[in-house]
Structures are given as C-alpha cells and as structure tokens.
PDB file of N, CA and C in Angstrom:
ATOM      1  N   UNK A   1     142.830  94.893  70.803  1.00  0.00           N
ATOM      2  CA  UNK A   1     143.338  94.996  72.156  1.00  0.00           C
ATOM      3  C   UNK A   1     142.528  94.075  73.066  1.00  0.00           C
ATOM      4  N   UNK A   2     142.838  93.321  74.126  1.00  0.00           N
ATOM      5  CA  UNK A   2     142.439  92.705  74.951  1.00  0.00           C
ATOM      6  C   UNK A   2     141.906  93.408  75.942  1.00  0.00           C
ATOM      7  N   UNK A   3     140.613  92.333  76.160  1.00  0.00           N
ATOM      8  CA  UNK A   3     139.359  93.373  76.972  1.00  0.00           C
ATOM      9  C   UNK A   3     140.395  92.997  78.693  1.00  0.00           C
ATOM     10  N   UNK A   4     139.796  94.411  79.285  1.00  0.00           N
ATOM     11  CA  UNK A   4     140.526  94.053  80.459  1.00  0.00           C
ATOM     12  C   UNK A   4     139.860  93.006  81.575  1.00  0.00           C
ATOM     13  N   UNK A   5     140.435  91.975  82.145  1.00  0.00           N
ATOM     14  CA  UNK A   5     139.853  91.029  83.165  1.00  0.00           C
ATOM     15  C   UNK A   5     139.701  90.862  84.573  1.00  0.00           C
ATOM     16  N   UNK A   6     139.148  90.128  84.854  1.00  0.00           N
ATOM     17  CA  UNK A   6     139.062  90.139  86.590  1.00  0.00           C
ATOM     18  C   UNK A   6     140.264  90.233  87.323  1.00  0.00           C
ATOM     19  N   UNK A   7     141.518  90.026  86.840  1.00  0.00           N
ATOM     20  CA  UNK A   7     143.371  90.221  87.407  1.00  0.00           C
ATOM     21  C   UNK A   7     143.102  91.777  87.167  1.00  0.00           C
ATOM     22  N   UNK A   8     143.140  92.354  86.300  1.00  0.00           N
ATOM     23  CA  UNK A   8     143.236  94.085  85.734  1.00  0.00           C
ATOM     24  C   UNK A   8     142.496  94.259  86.707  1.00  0.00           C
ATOM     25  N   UNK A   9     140.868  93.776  86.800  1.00  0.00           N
ATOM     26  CA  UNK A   9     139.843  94.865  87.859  1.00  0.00           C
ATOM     27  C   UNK A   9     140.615  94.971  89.091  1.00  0.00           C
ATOM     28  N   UNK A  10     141.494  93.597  89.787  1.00  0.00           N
ATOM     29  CA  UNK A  10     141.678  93.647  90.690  1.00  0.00           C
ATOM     30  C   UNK A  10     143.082  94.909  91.290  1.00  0.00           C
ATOM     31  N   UNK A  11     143.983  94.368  90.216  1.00  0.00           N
ATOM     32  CA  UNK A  11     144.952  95.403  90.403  1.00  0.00           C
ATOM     33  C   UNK A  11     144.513  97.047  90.360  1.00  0.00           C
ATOM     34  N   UNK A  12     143.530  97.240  89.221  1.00  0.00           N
ATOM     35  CA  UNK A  12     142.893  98.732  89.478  1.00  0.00           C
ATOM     36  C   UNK A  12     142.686  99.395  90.773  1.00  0.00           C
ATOM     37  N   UNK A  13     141.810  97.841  91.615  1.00  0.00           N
ATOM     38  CA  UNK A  13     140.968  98.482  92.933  1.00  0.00           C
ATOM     39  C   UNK A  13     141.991  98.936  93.606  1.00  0.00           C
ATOM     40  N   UNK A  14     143.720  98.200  93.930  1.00  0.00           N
ATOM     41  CA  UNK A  14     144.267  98.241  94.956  1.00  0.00           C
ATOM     42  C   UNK A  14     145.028  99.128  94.564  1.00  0.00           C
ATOM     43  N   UNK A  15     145.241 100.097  93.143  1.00  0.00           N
ATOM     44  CA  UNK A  15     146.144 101.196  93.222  1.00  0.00           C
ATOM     45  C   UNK A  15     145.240 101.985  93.565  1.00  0.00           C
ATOM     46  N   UNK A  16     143.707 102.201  93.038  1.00  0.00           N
ATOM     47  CA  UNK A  16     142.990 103.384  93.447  1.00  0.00           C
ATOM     48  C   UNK A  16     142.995 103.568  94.774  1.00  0.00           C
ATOM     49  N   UNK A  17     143.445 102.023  95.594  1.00  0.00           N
ATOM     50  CA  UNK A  17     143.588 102.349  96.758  1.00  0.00           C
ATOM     51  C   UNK A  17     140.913 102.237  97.061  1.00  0.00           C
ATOM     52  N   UNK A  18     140.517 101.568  96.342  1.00  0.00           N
ATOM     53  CA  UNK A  18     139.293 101.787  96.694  1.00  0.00           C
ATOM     54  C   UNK A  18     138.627 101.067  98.011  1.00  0.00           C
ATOM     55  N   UNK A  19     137.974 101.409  98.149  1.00  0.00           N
ATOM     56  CA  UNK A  19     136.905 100.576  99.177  1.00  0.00           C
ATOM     57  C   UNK A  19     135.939  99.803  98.629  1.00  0.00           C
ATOM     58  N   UNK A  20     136.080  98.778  99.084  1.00  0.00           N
ATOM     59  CA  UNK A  20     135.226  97.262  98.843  1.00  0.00           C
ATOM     60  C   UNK A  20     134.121  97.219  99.570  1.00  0.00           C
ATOM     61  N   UNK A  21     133.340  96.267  98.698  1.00  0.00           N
ATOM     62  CA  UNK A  21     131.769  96.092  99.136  1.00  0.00           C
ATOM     63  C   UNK A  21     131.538  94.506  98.760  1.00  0.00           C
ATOM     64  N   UNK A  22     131.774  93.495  99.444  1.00  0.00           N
ATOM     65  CA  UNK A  22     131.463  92.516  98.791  1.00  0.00           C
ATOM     66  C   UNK A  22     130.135  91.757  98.864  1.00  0.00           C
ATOM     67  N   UNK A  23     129.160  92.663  99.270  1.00  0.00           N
ATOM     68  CA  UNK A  23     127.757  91.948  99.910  1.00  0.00           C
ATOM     69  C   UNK A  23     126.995  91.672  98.396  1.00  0.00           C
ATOM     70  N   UNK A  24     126.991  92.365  97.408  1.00  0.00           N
ATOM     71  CA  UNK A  24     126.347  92.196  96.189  1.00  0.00           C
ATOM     72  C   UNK A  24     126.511  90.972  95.461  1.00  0.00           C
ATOM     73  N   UNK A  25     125.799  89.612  95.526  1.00  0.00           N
ATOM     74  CA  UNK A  25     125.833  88.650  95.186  1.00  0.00           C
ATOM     75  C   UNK A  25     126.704  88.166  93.767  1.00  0.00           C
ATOM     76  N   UNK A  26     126.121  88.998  92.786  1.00  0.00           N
ATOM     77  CA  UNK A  26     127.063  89.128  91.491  1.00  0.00           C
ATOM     78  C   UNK A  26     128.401  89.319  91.151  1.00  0.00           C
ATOM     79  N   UNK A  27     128.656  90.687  92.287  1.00  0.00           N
ATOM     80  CA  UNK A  27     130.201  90.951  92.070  1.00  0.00           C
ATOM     81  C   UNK A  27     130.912  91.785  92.892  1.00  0.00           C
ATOM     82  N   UNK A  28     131.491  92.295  93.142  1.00  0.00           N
ATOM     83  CA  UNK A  28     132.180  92.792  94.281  1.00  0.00           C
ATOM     84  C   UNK A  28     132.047  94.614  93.898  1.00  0.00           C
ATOM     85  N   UNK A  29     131.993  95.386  94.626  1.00  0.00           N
ATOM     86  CA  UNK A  29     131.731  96.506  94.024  1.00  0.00           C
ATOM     87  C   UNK A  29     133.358  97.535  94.523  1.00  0.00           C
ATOM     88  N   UNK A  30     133.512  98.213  94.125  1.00  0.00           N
ATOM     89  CA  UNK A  30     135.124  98.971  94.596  1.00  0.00           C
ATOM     90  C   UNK A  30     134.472 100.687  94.177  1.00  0.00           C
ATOM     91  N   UNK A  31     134.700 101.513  95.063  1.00  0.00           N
ATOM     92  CA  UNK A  31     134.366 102.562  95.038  1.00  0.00           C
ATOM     93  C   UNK A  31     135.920 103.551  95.153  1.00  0.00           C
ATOM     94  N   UNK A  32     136.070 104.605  94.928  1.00  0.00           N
ATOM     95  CA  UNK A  32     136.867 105.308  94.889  1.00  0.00           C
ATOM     96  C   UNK A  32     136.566 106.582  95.459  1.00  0.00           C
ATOM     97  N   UNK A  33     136.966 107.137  96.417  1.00  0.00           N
ATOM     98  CA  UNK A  33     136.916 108.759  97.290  1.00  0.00           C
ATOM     99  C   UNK A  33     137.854 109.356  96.758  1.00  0.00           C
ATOM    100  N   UNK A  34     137.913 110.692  97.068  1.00  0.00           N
ATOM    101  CA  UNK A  34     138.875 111.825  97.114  1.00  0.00           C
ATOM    102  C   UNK A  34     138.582 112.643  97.838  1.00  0.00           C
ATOM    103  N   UNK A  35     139.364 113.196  98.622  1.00  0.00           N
ATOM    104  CA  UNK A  35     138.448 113.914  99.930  1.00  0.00           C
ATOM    105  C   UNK A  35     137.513 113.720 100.201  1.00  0.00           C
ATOM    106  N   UNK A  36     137.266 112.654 100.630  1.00  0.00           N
ATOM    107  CA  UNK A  36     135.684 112.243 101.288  1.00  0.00           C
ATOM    108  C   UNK A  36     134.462 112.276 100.275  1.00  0.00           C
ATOM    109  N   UNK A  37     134.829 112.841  98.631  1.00  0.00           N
ATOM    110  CA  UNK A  37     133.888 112.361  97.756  1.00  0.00           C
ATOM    111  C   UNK A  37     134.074 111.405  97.149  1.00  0.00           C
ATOM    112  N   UNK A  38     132.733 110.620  96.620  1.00  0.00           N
ATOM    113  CA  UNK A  38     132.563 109.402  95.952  1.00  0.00           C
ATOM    114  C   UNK A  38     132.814 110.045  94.825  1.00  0.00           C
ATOM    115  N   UNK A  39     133.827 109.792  93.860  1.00  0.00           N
ATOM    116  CA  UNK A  39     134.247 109.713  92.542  1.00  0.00           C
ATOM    117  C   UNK A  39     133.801 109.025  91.225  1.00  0.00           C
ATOM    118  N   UNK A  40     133.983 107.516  91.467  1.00  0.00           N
ATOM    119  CA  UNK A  40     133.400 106.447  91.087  1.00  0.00           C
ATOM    120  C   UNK A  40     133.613 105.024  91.925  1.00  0.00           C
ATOM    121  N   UNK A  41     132.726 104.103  91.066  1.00  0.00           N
ATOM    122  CA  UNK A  41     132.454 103.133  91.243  1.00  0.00           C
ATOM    123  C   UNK A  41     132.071 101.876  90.070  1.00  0.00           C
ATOM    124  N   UNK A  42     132.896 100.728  90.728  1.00  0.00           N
ATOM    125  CA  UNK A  42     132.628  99.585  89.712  1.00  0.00           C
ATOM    126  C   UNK A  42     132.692  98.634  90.355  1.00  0.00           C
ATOM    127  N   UNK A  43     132.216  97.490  89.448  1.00  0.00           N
ATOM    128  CA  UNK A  43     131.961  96.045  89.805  1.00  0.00           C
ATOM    129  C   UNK A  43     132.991  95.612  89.329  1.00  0.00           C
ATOM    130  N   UNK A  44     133.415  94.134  90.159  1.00  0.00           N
ATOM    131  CA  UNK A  44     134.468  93.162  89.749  1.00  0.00           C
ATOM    132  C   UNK A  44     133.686  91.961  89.893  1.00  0.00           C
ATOM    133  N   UNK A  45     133.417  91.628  88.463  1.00  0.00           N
ATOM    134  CA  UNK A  45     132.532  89.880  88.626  1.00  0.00           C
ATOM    135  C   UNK A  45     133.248  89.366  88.896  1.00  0.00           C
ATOM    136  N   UNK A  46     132.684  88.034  90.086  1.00  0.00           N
ATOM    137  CA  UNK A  46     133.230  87.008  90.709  1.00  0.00           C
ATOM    138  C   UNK A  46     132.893  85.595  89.295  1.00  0.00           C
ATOM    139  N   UNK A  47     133.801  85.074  89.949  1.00  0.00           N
ATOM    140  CA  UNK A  47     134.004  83.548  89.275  1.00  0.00           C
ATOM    141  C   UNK A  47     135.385  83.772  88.472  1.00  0.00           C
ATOM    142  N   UNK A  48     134.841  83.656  86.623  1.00  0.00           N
ATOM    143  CA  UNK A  48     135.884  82.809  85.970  1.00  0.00           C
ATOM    144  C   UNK A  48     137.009  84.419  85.410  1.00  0.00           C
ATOM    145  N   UNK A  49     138.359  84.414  86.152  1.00  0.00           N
ATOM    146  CA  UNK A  49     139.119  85.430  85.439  1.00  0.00           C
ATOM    147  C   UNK A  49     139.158  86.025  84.466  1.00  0.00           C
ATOM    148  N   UNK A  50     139.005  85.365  83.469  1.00  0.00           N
ATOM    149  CA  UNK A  50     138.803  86.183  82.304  1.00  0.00           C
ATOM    150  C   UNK A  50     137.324  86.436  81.486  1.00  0.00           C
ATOM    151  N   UNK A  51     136.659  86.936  82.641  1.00  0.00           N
ATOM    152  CA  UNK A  51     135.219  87.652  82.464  1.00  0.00           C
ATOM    153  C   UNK A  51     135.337  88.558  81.763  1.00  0.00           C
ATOM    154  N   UNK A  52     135.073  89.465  81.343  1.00  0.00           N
ATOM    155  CA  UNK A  52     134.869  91.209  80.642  1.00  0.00           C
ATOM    156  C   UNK A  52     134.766  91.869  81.474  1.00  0.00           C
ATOM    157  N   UNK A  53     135.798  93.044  81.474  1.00  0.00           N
ATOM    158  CA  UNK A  53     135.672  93.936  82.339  1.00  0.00           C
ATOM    159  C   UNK A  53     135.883  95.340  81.548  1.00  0.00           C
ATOM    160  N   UNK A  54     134.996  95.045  80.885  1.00  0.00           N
ATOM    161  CA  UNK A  54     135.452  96.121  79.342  1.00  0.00           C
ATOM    162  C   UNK A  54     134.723  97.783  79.948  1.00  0.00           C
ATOM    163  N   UNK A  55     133.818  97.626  80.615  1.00  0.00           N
ATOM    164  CA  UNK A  55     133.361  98.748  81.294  1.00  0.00           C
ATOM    165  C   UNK A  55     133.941  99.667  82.263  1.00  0.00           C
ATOM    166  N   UNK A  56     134.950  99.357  82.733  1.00  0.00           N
ATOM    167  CA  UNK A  56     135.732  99.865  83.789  1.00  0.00           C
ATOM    168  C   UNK A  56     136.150 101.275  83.379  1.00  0.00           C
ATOM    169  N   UNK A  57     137.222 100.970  81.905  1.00  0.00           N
ATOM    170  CA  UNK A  57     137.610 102.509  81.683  1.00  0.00           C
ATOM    171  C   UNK A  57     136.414 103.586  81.585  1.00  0.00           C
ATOM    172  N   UNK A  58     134.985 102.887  80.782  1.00  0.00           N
ATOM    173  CA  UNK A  58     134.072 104.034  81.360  1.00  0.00           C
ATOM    174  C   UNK A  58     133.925 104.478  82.309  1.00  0.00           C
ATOM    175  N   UNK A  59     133.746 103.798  83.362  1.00  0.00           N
ATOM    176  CA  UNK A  59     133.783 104.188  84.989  1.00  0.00           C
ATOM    177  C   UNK A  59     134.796 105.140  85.249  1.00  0.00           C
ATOM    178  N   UNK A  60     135.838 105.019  84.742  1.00  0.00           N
ATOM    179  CA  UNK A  60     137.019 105.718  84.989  1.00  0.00           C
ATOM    180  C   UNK A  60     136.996 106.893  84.450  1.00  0.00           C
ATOM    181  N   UNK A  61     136.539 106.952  83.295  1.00  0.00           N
ATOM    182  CA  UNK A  61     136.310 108.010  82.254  1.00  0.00           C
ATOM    183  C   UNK A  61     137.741 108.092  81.889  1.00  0.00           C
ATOM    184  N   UNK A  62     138.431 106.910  81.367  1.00  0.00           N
ATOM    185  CA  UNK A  62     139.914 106.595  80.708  1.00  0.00           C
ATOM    186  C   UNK A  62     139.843 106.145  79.423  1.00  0.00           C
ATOM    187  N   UNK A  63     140.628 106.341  78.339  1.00  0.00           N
ATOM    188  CA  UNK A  63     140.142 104.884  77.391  1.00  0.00           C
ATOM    189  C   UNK A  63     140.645 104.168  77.792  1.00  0.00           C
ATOM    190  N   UNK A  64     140.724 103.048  76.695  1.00  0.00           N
ATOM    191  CA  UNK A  64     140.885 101.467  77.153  1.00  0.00           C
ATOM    192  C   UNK A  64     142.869 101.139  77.539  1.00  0.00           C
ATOM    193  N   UNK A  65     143.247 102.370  76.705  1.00  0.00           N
ATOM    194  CA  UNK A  65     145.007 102.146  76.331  1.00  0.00           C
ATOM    195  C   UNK A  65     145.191 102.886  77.929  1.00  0.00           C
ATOM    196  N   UNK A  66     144.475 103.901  78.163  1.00  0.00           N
ATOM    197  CA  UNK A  66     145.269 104.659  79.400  1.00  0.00           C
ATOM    198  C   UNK A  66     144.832 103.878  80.569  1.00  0.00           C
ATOM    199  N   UNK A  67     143.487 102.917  80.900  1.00  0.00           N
ATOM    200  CA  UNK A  67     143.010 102.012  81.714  1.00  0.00           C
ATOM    201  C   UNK A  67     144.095 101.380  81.564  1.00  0.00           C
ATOM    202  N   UNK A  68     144.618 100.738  80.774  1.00  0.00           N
ATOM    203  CA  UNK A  68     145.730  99.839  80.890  1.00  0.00           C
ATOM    204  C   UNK A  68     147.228 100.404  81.599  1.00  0.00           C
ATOM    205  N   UNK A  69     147.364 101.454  80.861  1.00  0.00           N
ATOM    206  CA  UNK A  69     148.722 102.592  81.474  1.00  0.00           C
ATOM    207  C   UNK A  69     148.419 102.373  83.023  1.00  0.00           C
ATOM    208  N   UNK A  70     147.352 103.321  83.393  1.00  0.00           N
ATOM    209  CA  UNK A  70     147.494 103.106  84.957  1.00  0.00           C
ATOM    210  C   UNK A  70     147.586 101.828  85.818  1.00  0.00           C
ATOM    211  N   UNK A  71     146.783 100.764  84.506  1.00  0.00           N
ATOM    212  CA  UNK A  71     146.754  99.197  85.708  1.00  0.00           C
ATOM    213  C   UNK A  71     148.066  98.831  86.033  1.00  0.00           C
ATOM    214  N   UNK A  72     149.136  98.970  84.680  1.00  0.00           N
ATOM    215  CA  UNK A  72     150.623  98.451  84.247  1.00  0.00           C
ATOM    216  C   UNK A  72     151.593  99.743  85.124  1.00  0.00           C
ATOM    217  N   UNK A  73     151.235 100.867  86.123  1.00  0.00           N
ATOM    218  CA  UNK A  73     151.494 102.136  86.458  1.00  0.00           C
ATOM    219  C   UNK A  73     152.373 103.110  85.776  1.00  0.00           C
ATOM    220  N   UNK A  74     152.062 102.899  84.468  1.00  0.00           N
ATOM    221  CA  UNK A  74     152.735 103.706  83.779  1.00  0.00           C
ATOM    222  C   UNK A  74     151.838 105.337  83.848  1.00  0.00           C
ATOM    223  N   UNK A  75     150.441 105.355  84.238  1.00  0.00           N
ATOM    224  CA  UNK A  75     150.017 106.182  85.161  1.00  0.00           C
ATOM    225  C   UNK A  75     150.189 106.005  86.634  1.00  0.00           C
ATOM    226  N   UNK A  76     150.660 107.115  87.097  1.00  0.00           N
ATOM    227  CA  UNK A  76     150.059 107.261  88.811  1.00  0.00           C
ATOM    228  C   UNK A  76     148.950 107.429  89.231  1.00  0.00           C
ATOM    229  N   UNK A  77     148.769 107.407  90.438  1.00  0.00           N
ATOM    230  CA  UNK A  77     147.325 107.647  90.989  1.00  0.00           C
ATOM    231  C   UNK A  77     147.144 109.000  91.050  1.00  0.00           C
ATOM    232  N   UNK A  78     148.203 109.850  91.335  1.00  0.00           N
ATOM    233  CA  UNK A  78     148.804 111.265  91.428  1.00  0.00           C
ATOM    234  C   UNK A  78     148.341 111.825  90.319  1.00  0.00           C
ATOM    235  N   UNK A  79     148.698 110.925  88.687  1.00  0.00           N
ATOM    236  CA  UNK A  79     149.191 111.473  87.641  1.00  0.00           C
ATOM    237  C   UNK A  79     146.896 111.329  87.024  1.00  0.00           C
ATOM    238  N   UNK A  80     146.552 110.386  87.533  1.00  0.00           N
ATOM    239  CA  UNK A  80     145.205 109.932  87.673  1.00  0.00           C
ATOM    240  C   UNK A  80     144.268 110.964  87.972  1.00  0.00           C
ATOM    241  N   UNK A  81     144.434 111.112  89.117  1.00  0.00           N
ATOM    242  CA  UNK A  81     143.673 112.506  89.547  1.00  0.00           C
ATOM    243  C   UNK A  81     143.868 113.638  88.917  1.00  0.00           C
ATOM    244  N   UNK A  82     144.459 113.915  88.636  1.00  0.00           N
ATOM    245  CA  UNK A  82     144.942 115.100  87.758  1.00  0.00           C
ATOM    246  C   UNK A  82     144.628 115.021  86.592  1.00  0.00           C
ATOM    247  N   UNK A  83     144.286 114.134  85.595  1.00  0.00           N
ATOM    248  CA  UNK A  83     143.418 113.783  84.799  1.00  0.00           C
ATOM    249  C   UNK A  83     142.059 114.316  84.686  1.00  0.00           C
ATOM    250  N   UNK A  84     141.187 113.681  86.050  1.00  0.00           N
ATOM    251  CA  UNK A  84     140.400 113.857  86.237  1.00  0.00           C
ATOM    252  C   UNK A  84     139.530 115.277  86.890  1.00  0.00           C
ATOM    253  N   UNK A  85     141.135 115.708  87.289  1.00  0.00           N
ATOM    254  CA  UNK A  85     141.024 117.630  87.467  1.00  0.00           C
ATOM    255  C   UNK A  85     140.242 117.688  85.974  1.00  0.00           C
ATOM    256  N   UNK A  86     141.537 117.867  85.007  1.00  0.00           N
ATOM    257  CA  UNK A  86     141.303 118.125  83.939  1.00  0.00           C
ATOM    258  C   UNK A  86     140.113 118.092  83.261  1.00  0.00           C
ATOM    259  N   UNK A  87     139.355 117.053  83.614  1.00  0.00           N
ATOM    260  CA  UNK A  87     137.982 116.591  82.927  1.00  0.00           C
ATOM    261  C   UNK A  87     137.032 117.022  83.910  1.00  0.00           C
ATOM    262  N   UNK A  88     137.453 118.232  84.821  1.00  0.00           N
ATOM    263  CA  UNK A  88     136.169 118.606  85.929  1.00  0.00           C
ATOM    264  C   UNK A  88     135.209 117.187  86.462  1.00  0.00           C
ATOM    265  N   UNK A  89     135.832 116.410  86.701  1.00  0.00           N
ATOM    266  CA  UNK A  89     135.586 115.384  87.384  1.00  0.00           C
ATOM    267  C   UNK A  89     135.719 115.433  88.924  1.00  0.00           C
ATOM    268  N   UNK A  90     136.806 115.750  89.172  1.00  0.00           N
ATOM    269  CA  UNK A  90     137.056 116.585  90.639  1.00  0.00           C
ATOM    270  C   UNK A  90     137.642 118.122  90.585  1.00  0.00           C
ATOM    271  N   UNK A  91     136.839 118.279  91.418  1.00  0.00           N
ATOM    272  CA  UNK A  91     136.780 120.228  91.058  1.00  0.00           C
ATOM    273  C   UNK A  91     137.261 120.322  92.964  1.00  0.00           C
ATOM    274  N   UNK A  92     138.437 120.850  93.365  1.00  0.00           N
ATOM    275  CA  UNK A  92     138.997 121.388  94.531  1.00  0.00           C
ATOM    276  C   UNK A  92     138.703 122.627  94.717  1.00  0.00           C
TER     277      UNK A  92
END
C-alpha cells in the first residue's frame, strides 16, 4: 500500500476541519479539538509532496486502510469521532 503524502496530510487537515500552526520551521503542525479538547495532533512536512506521511494514522489512532477511507470520505468526520468514542479516545 502506498505510504500516505503531503496531498493526503493536506486533505486530512481540512476534513478534520483542524487548526494550523505554521511557525515550526520543519513542518506545519494541524491539531484537532472536539469540544474545546485537544484530541490530536500532527505534522505536515513542507517541501517535496511525496514525503512520508506514514505516521499520521498513528496520530489518528486509524490504520493505514481506514486513514485512507476517511482521506477518500468514505469515512465521515461524524462517522470518525465515533470511532474514537469507541476507543475512549473521547469520552462525553
């Protein structure tokens, strides 16, 4: 399977809907809330597109096939969180 790239990181940030940080010289950082909690967080290296971004689904706590589902939205963000219910990741 193909590692996911700087196009994937990017599309990730803008369904999670995250907040950007671009002051970190290396790479851009994208954070994710849910009710006002920090969830997670990842880097998007700057420069050449097809960098490695093979770490992300950890961040996500996704594998690599369902990181892809949600980038391609065959997950929701809806369907996302609820996931992450599941995995007491966010506890309401």
């Amino acid at each position: 399977m193909k590692h996911l790239t700087r196009e994937d990181a990017e599309a990730i940030a803008v369904k999670l809907r995250g907040v950007r940080d671009a002051r970190a010289p290396k790479h851009e950082v994208v954070r994710f809330y849910y009710n006002g909690k920090l969830i997670l967080g990842f880097g998007i290296r700057r420069g050449s597109g097809e960098q490695w971004h093979g770490f992300i689904p950890n961040q996500m706590k996704l594998s690599q096939m369902e990181c892809r589902l949600f980038r391609k939205c065959d997950i929701s963000l809806e369907a996302y969180i609820e996931i992450l219910k599941s995995k007491h990741i966010i506890v309401d």
